[in-house]
C-alpha atoms as a PDB file:
ATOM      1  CA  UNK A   1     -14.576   1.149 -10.477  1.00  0.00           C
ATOM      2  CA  UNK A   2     -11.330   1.133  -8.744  1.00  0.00           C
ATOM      3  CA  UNK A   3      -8.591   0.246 -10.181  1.00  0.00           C
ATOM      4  CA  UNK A   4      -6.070  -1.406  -7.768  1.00  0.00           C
ATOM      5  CA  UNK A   5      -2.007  -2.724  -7.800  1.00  0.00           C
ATOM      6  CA  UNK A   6       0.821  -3.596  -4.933  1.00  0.00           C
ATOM      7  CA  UNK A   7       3.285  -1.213  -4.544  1.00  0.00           C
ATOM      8  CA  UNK A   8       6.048  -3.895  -5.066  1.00  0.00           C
ATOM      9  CA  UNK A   9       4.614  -4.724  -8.850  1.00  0.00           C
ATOM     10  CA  UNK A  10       5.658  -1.528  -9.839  1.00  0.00           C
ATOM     11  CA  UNK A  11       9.298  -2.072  -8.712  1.00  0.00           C
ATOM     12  CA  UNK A  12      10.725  -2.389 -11.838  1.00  0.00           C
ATOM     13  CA  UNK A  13       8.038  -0.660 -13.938  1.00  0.00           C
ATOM     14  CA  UNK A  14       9.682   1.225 -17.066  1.00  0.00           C
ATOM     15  CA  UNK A  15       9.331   4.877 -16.822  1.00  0.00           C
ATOM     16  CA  UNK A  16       8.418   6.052 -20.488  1.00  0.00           C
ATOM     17  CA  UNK A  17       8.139   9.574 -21.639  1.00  0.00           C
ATOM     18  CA  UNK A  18       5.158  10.551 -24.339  1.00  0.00           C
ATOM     19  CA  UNK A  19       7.619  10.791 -26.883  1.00  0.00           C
ATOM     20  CA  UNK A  20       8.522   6.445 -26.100  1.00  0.00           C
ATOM     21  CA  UNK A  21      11.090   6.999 -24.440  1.00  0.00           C
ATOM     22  CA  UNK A  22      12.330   4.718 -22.005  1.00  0.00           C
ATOM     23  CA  UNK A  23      14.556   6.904 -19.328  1.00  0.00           C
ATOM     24  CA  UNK A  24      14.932   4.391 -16.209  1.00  0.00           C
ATOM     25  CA  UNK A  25      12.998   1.891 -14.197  1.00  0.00           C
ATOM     26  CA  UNK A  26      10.933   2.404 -11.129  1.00  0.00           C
ATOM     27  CA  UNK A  27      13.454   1.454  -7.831  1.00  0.00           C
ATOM     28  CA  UNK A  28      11.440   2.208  -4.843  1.00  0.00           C
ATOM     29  CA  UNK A  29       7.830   3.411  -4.386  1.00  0.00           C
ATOM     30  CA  UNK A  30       7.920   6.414  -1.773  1.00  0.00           C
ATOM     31  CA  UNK A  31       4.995   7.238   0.223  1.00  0.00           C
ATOM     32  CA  UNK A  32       3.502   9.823   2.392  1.00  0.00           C
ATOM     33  CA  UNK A  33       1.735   8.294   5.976  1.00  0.00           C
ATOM     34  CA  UNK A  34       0.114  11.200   6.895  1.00  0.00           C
ATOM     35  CA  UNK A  35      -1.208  11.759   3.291  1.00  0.00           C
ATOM     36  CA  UNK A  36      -1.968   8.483   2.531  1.00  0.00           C
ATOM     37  CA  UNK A  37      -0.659   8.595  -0.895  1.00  0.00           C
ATOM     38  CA  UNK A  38       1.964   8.152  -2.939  1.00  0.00           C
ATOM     39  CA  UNK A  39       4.588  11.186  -3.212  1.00  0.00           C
ATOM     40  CA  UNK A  40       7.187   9.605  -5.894  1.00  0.00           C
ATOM     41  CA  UNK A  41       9.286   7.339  -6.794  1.00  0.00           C
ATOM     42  CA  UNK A  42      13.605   6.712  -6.595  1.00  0.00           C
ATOM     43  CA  UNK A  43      14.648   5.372 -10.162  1.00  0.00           C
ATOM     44  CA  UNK A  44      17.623   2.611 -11.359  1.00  0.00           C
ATOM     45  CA  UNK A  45      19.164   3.079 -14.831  1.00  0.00           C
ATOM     46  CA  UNK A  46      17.844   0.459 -17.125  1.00  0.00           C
ATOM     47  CA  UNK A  47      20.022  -3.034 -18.098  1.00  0.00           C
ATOM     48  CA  UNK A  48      21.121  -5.275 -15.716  1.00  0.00           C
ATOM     49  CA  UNK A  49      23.998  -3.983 -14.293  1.00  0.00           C
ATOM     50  CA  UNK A  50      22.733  -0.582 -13.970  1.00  0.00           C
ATOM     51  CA  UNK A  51      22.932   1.153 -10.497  1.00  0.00           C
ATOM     52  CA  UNK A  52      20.201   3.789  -8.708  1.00  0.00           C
ATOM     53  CA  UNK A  53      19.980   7.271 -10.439  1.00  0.00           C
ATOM     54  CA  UNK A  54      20.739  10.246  -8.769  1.00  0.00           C
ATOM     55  CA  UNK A  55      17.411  11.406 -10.189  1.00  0.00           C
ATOM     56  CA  UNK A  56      14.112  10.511  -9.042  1.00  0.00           C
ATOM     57  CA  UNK A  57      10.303  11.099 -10.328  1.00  0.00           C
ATOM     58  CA  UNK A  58       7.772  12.988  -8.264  1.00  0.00           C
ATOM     59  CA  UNK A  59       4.270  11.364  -8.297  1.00  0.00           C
ATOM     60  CA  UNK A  60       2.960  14.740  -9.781  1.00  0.00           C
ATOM     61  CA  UNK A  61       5.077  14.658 -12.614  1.00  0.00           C
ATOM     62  CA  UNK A  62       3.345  11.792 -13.990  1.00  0.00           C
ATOM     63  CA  UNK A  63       1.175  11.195 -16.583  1.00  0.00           C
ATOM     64  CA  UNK A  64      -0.222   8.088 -15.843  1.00  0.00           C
ATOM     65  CA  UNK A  65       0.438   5.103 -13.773  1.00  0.00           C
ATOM     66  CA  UNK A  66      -0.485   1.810 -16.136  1.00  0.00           C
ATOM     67  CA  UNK A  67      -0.061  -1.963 -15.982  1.00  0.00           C
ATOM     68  CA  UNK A  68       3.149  -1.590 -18.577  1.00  0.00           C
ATOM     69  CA  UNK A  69       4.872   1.134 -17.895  1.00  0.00           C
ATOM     70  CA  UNK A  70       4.895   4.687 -15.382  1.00  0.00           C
ATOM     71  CA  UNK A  71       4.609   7.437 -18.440  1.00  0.00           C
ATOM     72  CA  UNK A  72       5.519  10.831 -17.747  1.00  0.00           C
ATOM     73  CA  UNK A  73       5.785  13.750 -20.038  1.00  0.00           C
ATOM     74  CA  UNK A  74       9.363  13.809 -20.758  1.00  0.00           C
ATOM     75  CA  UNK A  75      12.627  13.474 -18.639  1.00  0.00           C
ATOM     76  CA  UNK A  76      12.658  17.176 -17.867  1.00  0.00           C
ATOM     77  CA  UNK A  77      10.270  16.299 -14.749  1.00  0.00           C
ATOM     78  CA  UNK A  78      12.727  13.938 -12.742  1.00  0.00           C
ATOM     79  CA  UNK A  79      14.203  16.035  -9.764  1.00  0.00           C
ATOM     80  CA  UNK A  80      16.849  15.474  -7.405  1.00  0.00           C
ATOM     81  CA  UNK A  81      16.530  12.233  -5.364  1.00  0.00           C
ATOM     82  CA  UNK A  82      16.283  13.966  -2.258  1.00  0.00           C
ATOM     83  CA  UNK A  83      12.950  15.890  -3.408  1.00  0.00           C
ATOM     84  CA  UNK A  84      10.826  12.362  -3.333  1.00  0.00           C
ATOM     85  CA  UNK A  85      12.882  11.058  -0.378  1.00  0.00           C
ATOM     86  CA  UNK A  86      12.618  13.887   1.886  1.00  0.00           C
ATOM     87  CA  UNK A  87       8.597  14.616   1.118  1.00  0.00           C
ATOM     88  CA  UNK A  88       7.573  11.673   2.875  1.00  0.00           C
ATOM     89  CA  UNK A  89       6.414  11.897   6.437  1.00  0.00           C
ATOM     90  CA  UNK A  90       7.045   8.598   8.048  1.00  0.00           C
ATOM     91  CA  UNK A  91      10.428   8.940   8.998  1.00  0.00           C
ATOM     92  CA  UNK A  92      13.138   5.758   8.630  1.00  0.00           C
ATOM     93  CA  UNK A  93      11.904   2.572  10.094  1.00  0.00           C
ATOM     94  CA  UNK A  94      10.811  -0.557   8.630  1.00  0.00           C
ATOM     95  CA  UNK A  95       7.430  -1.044   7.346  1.00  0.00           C
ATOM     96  CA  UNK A  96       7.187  -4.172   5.749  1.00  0.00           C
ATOM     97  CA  UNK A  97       7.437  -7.244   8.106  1.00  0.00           C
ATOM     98  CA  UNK A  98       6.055  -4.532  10.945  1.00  0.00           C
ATOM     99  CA  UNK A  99       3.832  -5.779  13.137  1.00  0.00           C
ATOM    100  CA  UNK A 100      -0.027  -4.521  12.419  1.00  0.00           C
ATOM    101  CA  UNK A 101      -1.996  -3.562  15.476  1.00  0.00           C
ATOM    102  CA  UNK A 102      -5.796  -1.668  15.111  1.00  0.00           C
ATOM    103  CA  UNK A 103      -6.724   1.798  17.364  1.00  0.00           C
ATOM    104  CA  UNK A 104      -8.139  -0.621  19.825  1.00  0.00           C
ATOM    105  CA  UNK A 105      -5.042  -1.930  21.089  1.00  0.00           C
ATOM    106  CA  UNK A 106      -5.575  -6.047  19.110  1.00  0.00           C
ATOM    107  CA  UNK A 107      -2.429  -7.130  16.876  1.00  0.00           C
ATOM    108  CA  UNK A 108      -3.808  -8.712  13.620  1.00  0.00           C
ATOM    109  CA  UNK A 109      -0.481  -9.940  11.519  1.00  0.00           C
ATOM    110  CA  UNK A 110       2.325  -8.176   9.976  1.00  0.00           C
ATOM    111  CA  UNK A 111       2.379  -5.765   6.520  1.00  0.00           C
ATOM    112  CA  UNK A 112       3.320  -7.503   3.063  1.00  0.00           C
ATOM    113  CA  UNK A 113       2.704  -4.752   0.621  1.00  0.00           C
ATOM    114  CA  UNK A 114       1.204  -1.827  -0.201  1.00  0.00           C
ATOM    115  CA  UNK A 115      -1.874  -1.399  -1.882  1.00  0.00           C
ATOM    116  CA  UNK A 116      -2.674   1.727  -4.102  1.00  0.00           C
ATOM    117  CA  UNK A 117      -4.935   3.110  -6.593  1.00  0.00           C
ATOM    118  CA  UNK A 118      -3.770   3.746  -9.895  1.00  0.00           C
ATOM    119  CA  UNK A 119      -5.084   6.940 -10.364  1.00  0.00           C
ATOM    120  CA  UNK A 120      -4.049  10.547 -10.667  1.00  0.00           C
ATOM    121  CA  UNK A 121      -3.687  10.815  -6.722  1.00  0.00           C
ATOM    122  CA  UNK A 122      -1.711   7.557  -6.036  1.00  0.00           C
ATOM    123  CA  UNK A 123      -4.187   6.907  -2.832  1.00  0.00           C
ATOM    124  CA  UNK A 124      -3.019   4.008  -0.586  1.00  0.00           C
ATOM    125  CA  UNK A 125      -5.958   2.279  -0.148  1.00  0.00           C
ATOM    126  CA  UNK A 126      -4.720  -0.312   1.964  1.00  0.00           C
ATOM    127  CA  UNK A 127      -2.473  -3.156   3.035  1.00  0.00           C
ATOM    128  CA  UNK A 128      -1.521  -6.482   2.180  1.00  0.00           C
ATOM    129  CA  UNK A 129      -0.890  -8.651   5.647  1.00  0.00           C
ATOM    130  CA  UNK A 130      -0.169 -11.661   6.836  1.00  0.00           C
ATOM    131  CA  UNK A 131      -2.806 -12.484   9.069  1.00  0.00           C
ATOM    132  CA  UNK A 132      -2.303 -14.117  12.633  1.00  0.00           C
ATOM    133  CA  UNK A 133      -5.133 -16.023  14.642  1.00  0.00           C
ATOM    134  CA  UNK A 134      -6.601 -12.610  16.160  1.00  0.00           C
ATOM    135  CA  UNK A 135      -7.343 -12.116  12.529  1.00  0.00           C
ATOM    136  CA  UNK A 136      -7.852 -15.316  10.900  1.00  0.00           C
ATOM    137  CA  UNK A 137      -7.961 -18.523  12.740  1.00  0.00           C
ATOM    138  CA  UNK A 138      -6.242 -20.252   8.898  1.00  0.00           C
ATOM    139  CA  UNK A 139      -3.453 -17.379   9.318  1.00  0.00           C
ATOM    140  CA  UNK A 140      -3.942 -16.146   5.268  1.00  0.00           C
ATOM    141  CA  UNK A 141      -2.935 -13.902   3.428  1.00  0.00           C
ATOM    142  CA  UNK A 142      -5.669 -10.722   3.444  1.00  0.00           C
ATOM    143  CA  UNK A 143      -6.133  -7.529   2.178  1.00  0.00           C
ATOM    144  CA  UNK A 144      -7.025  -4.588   4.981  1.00  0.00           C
ATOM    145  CA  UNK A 145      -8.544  -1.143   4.147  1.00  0.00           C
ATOM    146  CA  UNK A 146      -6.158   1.712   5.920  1.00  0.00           C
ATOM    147  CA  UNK A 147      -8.550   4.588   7.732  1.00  0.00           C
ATOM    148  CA  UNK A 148      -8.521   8.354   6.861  1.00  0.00           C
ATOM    149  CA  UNK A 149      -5.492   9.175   9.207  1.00  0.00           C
ATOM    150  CA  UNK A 150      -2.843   6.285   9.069  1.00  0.00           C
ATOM    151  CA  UNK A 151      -0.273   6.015  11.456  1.00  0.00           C
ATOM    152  CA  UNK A 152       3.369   4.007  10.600  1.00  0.00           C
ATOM    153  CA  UNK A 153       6.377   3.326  11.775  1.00  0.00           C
ATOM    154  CA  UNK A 154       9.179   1.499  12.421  1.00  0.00           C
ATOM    155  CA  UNK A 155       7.551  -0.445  15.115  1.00  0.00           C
ATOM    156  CA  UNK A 156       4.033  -0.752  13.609  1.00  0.00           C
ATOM    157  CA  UNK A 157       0.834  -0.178  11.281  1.00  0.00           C
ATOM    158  CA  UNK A 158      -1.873   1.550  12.772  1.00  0.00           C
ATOM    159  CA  UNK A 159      -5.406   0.649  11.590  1.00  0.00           C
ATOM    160  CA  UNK A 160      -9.269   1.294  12.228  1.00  0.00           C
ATOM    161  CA  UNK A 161     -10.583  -1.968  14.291  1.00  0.00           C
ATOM    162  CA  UNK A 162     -13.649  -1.501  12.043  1.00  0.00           C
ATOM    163  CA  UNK A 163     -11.106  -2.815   9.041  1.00  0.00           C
ATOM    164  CA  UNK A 164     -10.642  -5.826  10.229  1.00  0.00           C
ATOM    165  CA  UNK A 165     -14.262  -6.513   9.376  1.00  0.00           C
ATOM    166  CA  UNK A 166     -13.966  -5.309   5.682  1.00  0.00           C
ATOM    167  CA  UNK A 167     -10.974  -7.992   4.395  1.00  0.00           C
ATOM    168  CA  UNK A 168     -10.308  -9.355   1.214  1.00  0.00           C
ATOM    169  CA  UNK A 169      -8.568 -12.776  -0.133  1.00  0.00           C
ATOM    170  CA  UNK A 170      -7.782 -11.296  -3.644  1.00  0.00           C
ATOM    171  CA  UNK A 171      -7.010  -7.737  -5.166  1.00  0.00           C
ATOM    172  CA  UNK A 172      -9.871  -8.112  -7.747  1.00  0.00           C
ATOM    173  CA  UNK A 173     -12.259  -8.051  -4.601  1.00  0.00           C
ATOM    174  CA  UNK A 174     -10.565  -5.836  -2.226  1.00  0.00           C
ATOM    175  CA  UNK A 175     -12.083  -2.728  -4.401  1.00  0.00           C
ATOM    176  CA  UNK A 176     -15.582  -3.678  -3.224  1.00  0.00           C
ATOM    177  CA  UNK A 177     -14.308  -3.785   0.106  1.00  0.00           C
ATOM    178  CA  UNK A 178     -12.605  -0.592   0.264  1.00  0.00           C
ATOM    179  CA  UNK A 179     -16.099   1.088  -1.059  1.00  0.00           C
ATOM    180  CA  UNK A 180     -18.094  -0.952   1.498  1.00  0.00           C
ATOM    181  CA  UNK A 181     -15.574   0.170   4.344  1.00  0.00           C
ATOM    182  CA  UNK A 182     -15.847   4.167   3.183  1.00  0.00           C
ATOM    183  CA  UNK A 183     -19.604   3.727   3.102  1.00  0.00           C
ATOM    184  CA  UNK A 184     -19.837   2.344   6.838  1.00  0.00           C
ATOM    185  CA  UNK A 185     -17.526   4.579   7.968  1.00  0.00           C
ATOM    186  CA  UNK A 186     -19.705   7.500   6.302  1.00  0.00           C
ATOM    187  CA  UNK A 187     -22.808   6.015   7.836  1.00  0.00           C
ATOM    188  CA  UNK A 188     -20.907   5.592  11.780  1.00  0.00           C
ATOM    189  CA  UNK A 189     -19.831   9.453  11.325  1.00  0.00           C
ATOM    190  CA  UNK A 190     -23.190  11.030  10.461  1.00  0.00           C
ATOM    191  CA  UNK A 191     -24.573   8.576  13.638  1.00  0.00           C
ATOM    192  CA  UNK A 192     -26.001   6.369  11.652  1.00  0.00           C
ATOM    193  CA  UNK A 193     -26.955   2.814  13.219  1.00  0.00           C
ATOM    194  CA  UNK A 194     -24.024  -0.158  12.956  1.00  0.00           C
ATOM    195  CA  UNK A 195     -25.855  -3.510  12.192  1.00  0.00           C
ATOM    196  CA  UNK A 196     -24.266  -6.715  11.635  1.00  0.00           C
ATOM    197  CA  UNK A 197     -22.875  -8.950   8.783  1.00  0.00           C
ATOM    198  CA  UNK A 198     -19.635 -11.202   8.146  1.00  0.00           C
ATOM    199  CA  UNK A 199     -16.648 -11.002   7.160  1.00  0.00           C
ATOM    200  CA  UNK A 200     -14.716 -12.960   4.368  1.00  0.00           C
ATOM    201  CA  UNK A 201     -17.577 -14.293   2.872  1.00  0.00           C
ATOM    202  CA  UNK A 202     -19.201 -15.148   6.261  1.00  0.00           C
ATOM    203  CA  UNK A 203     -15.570 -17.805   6.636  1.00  0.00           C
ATOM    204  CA  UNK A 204     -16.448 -18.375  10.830  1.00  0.00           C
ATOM    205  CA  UNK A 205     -12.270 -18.725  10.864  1.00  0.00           C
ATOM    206  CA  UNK A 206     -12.101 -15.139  10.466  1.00  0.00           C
ATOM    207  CA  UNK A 207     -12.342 -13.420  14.091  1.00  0.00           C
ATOM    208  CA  UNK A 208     -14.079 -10.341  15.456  1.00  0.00           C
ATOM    209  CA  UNK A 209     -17.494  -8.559  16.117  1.00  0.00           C
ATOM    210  CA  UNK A 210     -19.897  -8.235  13.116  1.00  0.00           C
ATOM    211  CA  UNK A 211     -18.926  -5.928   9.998  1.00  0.00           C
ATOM    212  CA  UNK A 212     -20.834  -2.518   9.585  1.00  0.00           C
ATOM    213  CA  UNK A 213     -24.016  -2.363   7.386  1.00  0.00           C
ATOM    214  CA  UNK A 214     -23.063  -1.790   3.985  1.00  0.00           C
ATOM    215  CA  UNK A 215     -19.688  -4.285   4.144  1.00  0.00           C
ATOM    216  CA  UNK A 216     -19.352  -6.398   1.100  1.00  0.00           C
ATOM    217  CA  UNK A 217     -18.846 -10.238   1.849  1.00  0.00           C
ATOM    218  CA  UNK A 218     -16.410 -10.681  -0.894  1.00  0.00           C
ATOM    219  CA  UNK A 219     -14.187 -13.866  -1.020  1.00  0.00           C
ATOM    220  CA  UNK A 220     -10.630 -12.693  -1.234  1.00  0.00           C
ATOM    221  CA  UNK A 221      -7.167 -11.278   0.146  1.00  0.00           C
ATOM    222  CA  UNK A 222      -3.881 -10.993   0.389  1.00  0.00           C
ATOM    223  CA  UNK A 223      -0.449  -9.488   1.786  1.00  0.00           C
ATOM    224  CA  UNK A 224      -0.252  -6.501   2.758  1.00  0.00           C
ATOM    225  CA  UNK A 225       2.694  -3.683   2.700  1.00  0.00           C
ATOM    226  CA  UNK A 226       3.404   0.043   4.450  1.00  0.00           C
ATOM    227  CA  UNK A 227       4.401   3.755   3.751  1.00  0.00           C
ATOM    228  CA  UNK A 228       7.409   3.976   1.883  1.00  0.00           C
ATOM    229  CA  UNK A 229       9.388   3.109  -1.075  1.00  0.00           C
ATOM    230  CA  UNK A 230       8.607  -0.213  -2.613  1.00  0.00           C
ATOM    231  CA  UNK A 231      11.960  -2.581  -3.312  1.00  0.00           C
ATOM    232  CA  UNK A 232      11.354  -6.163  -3.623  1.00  0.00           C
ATOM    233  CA  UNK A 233       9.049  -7.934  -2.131  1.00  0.00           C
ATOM    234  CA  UNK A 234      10.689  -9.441   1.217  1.00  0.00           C
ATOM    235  CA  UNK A 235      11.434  -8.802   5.023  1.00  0.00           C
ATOM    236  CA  UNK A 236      11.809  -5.797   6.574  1.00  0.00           C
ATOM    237  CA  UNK A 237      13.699  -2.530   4.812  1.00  0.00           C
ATOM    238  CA  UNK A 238      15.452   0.039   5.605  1.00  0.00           C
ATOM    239  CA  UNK A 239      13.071   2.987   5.428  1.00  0.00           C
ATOM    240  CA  UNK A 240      13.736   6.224   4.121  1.00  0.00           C
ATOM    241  CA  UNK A 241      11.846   9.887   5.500  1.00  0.00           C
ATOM    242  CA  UNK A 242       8.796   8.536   2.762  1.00  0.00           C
ATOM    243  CA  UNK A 243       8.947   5.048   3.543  1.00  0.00           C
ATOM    244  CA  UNK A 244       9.060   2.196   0.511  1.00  0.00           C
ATOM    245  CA  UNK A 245       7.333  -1.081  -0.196  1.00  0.00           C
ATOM    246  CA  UNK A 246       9.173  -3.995  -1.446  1.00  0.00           C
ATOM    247  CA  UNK A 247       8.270  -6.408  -4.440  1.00  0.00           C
ATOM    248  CA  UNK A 248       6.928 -10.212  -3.860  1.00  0.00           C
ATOM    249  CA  UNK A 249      10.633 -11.607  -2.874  1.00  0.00           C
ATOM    250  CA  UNK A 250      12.575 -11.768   0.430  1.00  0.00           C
ATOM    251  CA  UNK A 251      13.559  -8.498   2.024  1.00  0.00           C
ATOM    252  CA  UNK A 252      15.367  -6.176  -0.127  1.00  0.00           C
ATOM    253  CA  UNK A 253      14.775  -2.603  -2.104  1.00  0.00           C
ATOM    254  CA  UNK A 254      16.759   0.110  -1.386  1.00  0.00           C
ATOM    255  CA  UNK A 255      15.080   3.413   0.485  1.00  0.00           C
ATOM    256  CA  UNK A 256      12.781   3.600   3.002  1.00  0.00           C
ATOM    257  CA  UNK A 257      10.386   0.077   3.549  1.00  0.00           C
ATOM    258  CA  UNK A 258       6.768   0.108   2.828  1.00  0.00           C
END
């Protein structure tokens, strides 16, 4: 089972060490494009007044990646800011609030959030968007899975048209969807036949040619945000060479945008 979070809940996330520690809190989420994964993340001191630490963590230094807290072995893994920063591939731009478009040209909504998998990897699995009426004739909120190569910018999200066929209204559901996406997408590259379905729970608002065999008509979805590090939730950031995601609130976060 998949085990799924937005890349702006975890701006704020304690970083703990094994020992209970509490070093800093999570700042900015950073993110490789290319990779399709998370590659660290820039850290804050903890209390209210403190600042951004010259230190940040890199997503292999850590031990695990729960609902609480970001636990790593001990504070001798943080590195220099710029190691997280500068091992992202998608350049500065502005990720959240960009403009989603799929590889056949049709512009579906903009990016909200990040989604990733909180496992030892730190896969993005997908996006968070806010869907417009090429998408989603009610204009919601919906979850999108990303393909195997991901392309991101400043200007815009690059997708798989084939995604749009595999949303979700909720993050509880958007696992299924993510499987049932990989398994068509397995099935289309070995030359298998496509055959129809529906999307969204068969909702007729929601636009486009039928789903592949094998996609899950789950109820559920939600915003979506990009490839970099994750402030708050809000408008477009300021992006960073591994761009960030912002938490649920207006436009803010320091580093790159998600």
């Amino acid at each position: 089972m998949i085990t799924l979070m937005l890349a702006s809940d975890l701006t704020g996330r304690e970083v703990v060490t094994l020992g209970g520690d509490a070093v800093a809190r999570v700042k900015d989420t950073v993110f490789d494009a290319a990779a399709g994964r998370i590659t660290g993340f820039t850290l804050s001191g903890r209390g209210l007044l403190a600042g951004p630490l010259r230190r940040s963590l890199p997503f292999s230094a850590v031990h695990a990646l729960g609902p609480a807290a970001v636990m790593i072995p001990s504070p001798a893994v943080l590195d220099d800011r710029e190691v997280v920063l500068g091992s992202g591939t998608a350049g500065r731009g502005s990720v959240i609030g960009a403009p989603v478009i799929t590889d056949q040209g049709t512009g579906i909504g903009t990016v909200r959030d990040v989604v990733v998998e909180a496992g030892p990897r730190g896969d993005v699995l997908g996006f968070e968007i806010a869907a417009n009426d090429d998408l989603d004739a009610r204009r919601r909120m919906v979850f999108i899975p990303r393909g195997q190569t991901l392309a991101v910018s400043g200007e815009a999200l690059v997708v798989p048209a084939q995604a749009r066929h595999f949303v979700a209204e909720d993050l509880p559901s958007f696992g299924a969807q993510v499987e049932a996406f990989r398994t068509g997408v397995r099935r289309l590259q070995a030359d298998t036949p496509v055959t129809g379905g529906t999307s969204l729970a068969g909702d007729p608002s929601v636009k486009g040619n039928p789903p592949m065999n094998g996609g899950a008509l789950v109820n559920g979805g939600t915003p979506v945000g990009g490839d970099t590090p994750v402030g708050g939730r809000t408008s477009p950031h300021e992006a960073v060479p591994g761009e960030s995601v912002p938490g649920k609130t207006p436009p803010g976060g320091e580093g790159g945008h998600a």
